[in-house]
Every structure is written in structure tokens, then in C-alpha cells.
C-alpha atoms as a PDB file:
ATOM      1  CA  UNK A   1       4.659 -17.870  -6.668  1.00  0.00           C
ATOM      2  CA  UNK A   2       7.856 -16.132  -5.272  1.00  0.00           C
ATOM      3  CA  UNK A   3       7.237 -12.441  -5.205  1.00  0.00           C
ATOM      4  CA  UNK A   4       9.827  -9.626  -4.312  1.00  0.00           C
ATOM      5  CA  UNK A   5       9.301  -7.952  -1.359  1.00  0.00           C
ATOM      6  CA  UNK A   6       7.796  -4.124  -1.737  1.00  0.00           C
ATOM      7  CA  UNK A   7      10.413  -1.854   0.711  1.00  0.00           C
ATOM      8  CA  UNK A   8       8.767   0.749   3.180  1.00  0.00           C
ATOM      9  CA  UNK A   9      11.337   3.290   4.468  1.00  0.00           C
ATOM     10  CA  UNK A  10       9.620   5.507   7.256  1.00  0.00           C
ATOM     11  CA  UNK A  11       9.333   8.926   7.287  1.00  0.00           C
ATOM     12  CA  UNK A  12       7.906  10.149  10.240  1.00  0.00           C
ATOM     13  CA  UNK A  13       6.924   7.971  13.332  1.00  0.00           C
ATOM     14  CA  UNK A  14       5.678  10.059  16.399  1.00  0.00           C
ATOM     15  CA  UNK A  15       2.944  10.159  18.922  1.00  0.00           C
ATOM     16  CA  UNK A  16       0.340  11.218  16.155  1.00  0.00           C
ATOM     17  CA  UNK A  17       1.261   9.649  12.996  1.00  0.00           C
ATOM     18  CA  UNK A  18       3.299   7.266  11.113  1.00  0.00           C
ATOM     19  CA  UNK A  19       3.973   7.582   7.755  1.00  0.00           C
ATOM     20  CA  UNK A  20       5.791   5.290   5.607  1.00  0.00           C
ATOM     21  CA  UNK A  21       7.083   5.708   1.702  1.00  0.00           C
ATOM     22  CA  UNK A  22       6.252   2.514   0.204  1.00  0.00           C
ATOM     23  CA  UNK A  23       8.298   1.147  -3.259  1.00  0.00           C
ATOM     24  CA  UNK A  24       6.653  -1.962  -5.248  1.00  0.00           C
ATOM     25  CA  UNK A  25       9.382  -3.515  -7.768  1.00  0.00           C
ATOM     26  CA  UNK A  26       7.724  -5.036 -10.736  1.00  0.00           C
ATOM     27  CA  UNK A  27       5.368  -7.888  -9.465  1.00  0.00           C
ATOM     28  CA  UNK A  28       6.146  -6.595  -5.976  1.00  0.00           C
ATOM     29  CA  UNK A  29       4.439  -7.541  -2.509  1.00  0.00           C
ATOM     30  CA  UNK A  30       3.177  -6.405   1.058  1.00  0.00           C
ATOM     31  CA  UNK A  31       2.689  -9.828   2.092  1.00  0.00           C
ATOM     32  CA  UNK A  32      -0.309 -10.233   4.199  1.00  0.00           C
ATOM     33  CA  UNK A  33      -0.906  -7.819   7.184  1.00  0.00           C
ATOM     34  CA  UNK A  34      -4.125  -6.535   8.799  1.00  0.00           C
ATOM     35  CA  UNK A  35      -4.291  -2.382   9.693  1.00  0.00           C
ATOM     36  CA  UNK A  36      -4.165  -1.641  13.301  1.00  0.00           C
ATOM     37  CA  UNK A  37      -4.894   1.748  12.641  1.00  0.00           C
ATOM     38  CA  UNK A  38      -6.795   4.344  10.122  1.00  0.00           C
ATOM     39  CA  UNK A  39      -4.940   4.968   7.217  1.00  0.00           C
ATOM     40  CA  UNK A  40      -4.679   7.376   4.193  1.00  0.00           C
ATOM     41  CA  UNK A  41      -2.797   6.268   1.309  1.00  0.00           C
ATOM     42  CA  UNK A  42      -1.490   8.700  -1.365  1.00  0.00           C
ATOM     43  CA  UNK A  43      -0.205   7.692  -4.777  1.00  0.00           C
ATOM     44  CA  UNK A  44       3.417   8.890  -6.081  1.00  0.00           C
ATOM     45  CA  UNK A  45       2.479   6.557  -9.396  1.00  0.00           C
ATOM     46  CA  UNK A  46      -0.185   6.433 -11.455  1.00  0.00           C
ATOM     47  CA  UNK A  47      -1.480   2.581 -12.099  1.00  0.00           C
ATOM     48  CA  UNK A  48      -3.180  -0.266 -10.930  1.00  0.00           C
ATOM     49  CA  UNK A  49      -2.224  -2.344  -7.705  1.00  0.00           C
ATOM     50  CA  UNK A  50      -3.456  -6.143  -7.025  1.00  0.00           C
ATOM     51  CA  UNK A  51      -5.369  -6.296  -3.588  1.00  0.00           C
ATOM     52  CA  UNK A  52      -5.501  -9.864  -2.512  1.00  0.00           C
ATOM     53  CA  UNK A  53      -8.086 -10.361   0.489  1.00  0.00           C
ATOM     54  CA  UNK A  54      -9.794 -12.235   2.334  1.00  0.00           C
ATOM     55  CA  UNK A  55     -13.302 -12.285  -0.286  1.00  0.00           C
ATOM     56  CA  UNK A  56     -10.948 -12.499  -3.604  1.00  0.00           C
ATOM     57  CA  UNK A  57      -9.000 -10.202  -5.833  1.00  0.00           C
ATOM     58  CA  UNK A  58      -9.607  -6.688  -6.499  1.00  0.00           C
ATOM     59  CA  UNK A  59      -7.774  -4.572  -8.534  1.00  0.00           C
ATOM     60  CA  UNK A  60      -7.605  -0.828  -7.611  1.00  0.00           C
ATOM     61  CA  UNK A  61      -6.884   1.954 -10.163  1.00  0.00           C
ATOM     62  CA  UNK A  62      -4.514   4.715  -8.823  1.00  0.00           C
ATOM     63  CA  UNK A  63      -3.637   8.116  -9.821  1.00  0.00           C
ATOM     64  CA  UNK A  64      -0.863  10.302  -8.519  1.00  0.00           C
ATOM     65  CA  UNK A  65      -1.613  12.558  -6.077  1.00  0.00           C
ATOM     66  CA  UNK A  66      -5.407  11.129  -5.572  1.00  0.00           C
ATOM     67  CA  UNK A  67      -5.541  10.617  -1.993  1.00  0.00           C
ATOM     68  CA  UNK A  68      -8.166   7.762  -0.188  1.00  0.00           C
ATOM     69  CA  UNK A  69      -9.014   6.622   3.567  1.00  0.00           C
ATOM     70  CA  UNK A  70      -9.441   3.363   4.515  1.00  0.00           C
ATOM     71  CA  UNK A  71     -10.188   2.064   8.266  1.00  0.00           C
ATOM     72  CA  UNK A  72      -8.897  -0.165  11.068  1.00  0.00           C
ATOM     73  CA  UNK A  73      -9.213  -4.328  10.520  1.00  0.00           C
ATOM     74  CA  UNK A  74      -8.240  -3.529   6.665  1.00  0.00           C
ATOM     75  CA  UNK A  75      -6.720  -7.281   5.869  1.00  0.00           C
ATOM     76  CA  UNK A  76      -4.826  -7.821   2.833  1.00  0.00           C
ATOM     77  CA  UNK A  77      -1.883  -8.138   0.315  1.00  0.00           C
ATOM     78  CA  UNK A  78      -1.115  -5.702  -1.915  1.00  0.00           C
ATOM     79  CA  UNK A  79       0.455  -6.954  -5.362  1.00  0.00           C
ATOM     80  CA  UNK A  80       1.921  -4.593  -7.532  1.00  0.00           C
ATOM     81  CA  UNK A  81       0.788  -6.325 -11.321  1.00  0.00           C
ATOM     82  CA  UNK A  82       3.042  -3.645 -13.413  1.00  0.00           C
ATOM     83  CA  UNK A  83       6.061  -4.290 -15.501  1.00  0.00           C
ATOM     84  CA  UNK A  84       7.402  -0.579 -13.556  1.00  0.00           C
ATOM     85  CA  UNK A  85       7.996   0.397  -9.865  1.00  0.00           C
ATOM     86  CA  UNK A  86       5.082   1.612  -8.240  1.00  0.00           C
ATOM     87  CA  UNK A  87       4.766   3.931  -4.869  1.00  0.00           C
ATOM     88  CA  UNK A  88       2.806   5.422  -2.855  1.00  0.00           C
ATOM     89  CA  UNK A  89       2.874   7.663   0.990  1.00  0.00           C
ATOM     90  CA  UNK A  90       0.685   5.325   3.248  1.00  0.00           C
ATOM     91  CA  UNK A  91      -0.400   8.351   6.716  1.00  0.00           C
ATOM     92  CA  UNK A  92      -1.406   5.843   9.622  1.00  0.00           C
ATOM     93  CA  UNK A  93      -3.439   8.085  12.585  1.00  0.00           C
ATOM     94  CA  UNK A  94      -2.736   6.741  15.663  1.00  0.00           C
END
């Protein structure tokens, strides 16, 4: 299935950080990637998001404003399963 493309605008790139704004239309997608570096993710919507990885589905509850880590080698696509636009602030530490 055709998905639309989720649109990261960047906020801040510079010799310590990047971090990147992150919009999901409905039934929105990452595509696959694999983190190169730590991240912290922080919700701007409240909701679930579709992980697609390597071992199978998960699906990940959100809140707004509920911060989590995750580390390097993180492979996956993230799916956003709403009917609404969902976003979050992803922090990569370089």
C-alpha cells in the first residue's frame, strides 16, 4: 500500500544536535531508516503511531509532551494509523 510521505522540517542542525519537527498526514509514513545516532522523541499529539520493524508490528501509545530515549541501530518505519495529523520533536545527540 501507497502511503503519504510524513514531512520533517529541521529546526536546529549544529555540532551538538539535530532536531527535526516531524508531521504524519493521516495514514502517514517515515519509510524505513535505521538511527545513526541517540535520539529523544517528544510528542506535540497525543495518539498511537504504527512502528513497523524488523521482529513485527508494534504499536506505541503517545501523549503530548511525554518525552522517551531510544538508542543508535533503532531500525524501523513509523506509520501514523490515525484518521488526524500527528507530530512530534525528534532531538538526535550527535
Amino acid at each position: 500500500m501507497l502511503r503519504p510521505a510524513a514531512i520533517p522540517t529541521v529546526q536546529l542542525d549544529n555540532e551538538v544536535v539535530k532536531v527535526t519537527e516531524w508531521r504524519f498526514p493521516p495514514g502517514g509514513e517515515t519509510g524505513w531508516h535505521r538511527h545513526e545516532m541517540r535520539y529523544v522523541v517528544v510528542p506535540q499529539t497525543t495518539g498511537p503511531l504504527l512502528l513497523d520493524t524488523p521482529e513485527g508490528e508494534i504499536t506505541s501509545q503517545l501523549t503530548t509532551g511525554v518525552a522517551y530515549y531510544r538508542p543508535v541501530g533503532i531500525e524501523h518505519n513509523v506509520i501514523n494509523p490515525s484518521d488526524h495529523e500527528f507530530v512530534f520533536v525528534e532531538i538526535e545527540i550527535k
